[in-house]
C-alpha atoms as a PDB file:
ATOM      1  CA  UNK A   1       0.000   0.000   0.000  1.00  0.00           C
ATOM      2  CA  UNK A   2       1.604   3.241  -1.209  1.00  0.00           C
ATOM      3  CA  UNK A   3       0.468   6.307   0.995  1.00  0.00           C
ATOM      4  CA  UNK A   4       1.522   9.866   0.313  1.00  0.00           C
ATOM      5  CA  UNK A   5       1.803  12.762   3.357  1.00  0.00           C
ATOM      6  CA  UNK A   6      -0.202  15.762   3.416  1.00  0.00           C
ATOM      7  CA  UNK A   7       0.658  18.838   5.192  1.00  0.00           C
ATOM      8  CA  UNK A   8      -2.100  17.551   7.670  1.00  0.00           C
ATOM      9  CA  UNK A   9       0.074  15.662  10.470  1.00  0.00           C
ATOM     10  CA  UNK A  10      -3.140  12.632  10.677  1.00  0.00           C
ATOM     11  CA  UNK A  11      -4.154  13.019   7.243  1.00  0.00           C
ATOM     12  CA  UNK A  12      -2.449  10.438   4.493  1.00  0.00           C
ATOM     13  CA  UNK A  13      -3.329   9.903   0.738  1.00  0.00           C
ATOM     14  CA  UNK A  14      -4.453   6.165  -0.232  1.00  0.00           C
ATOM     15  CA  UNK A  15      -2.950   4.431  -3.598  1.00  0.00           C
ATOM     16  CA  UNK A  16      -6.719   5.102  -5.330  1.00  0.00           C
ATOM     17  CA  UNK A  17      -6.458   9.039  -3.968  1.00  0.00           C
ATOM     18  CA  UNK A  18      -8.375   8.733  -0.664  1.00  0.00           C
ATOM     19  CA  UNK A  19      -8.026  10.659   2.444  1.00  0.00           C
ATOM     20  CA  UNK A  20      -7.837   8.337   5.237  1.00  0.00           C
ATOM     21  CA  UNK A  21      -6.588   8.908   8.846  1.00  0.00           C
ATOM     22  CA  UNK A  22      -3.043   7.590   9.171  1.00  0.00           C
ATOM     23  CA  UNK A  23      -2.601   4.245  10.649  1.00  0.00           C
ATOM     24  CA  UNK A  24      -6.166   2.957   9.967  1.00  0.00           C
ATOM     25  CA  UNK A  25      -8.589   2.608   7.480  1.00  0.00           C
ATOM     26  CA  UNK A  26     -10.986   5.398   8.142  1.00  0.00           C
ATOM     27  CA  UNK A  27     -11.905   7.843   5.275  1.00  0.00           C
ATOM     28  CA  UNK A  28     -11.593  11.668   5.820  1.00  0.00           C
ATOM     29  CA  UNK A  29     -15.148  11.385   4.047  1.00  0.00           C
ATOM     30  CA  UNK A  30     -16.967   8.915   6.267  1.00  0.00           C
ATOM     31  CA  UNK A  31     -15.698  10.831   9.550  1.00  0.00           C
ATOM     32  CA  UNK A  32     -17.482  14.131   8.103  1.00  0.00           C
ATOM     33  CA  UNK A  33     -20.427  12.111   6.714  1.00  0.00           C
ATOM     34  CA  UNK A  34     -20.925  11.004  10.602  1.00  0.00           C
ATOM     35  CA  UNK A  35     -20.363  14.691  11.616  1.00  0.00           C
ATOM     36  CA  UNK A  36     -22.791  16.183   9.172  1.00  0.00           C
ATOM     37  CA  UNK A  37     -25.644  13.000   9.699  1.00  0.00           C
ATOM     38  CA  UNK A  38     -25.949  12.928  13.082  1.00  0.00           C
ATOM     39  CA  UNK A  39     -24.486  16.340  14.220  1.00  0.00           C
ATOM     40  CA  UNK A  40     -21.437  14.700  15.873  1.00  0.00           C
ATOM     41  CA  UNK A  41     -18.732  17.151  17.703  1.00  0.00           C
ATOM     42  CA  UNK A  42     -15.342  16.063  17.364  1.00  0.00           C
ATOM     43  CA  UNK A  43     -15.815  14.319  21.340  1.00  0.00           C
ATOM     44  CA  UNK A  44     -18.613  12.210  20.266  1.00  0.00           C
ATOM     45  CA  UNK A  45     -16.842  11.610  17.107  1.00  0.00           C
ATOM     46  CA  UNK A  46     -14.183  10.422  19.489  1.00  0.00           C
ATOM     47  CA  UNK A  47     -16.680   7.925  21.933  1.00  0.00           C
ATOM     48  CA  UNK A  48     -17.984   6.304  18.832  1.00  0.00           C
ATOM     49  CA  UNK A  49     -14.432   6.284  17.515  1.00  0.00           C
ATOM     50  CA  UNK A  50     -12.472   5.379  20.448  1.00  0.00           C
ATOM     51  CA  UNK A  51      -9.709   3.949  18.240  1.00  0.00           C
ATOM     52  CA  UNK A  52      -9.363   7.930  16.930  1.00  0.00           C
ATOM     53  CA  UNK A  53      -7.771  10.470  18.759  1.00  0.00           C
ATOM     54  CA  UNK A  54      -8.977  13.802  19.440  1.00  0.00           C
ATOM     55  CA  UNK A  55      -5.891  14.640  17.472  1.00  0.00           C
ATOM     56  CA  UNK A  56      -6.623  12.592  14.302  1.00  0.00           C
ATOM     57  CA  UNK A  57     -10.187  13.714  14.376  1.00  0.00           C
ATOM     58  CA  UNK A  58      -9.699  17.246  14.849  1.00  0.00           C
ATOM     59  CA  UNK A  59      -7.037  16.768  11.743  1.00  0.00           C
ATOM     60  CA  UNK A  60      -9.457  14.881   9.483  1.00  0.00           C
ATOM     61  CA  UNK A  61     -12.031  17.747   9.906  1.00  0.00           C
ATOM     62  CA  UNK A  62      -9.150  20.306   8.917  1.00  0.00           C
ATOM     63  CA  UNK A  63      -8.421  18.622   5.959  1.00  0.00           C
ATOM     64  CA  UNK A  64     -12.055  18.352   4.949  1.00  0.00           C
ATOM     65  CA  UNK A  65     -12.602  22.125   5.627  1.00  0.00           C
ATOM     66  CA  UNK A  66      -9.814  23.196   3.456  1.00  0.00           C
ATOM     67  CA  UNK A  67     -10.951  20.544   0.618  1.00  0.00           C
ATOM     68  CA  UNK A  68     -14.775  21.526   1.123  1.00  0.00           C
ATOM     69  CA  UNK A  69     -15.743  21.178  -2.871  1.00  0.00           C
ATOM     70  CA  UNK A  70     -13.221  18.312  -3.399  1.00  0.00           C
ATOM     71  CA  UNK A  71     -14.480  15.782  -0.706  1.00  0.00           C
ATOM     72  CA  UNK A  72     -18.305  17.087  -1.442  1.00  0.00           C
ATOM     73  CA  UNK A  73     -17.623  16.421  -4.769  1.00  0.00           C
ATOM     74  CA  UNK A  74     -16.340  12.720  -3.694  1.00  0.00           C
ATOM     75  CA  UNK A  75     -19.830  12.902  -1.354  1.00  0.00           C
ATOM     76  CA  UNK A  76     -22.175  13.354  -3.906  1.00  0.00           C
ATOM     77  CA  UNK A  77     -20.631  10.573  -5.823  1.00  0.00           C
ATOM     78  CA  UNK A  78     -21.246   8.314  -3.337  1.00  0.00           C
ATOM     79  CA  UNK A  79     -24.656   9.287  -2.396  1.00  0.00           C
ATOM     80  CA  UNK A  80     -25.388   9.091  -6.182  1.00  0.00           C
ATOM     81  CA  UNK A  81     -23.771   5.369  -6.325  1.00  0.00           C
ATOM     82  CA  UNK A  82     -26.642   4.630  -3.296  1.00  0.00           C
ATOM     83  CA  UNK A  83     -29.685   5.801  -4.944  1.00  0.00           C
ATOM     84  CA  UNK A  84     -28.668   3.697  -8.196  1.00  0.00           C
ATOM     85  CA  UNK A  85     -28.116   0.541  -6.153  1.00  0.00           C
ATOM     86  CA  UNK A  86     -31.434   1.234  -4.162  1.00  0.00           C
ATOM     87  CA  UNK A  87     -33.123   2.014  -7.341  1.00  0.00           C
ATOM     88  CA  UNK A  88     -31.241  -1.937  -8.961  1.00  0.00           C
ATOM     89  CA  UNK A  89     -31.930  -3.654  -6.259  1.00  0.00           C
ATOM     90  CA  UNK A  90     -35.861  -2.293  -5.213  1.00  0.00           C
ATOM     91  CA  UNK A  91     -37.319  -2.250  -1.592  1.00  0.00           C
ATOM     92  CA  UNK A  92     -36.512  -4.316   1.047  1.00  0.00           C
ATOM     93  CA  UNK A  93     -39.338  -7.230   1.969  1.00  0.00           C
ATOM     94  CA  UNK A  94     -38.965  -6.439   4.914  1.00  0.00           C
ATOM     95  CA  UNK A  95     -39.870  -2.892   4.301  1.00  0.00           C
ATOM     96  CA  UNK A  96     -42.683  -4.001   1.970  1.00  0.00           C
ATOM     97  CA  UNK A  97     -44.410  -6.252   5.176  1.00  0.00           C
ATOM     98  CA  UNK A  98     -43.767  -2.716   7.358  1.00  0.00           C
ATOM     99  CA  UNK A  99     -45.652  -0.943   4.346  1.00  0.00           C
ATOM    100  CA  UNK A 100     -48.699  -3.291   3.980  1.00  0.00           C
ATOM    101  CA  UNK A 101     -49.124  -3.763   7.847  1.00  0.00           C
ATOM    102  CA  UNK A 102     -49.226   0.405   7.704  1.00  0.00           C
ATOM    103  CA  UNK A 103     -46.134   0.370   9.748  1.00  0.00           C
ATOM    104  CA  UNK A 104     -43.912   2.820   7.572  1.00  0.00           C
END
């Protein structure tokens, strides 16, 4: 695995071009997807993360904030790859019981 530094002490380039947090396999992206879903601060980040530091954490946000369009970008290609499996694959039948019992 070939990783390349950033100027962002936590922050390291994958081989495909993907932020991750340095010594694990976290993605920049899915740290600030959490953050942005559920409101997280960087501590709560950090209890549902316990393997993250406050340090990486705080690091991976920088990076994010100064590549805003870049990893929204990389966001919106992701949600877009969802809704095409959701729309290939069709409901759940689970969710289709929860529908006709008039639970959902």
């Amino acid at each position: 695995m070939s990783l390349v530094k950033t100027g962002y002490e936590h922050v390291t380039i994958d081989e495909v071009g993907v932020p991750i947090i340095t010594g694990t396999t976290m993605k920049v992206v899915e740290l600030v997807i959490e953050r942005t879903a559920y409101g997280w601060s960087p501590e709560e980040l950090h209890f549902q993360h316990p393997y993250l530091t406050l340090g990486q954490i705080h690091s991976a946000l920088a990076y994010y904030w100064d590549h805003v369009e870049e990893l929204g970008q990389d966001i919106e290609r992701r949600l877009h790859h969802v809704e095409q499996v959701c729309q290939k694959v069709g409901p759940s039948p689970l969710v289709a019981r929860l529908k006709a019992k008039g639970l959902l």
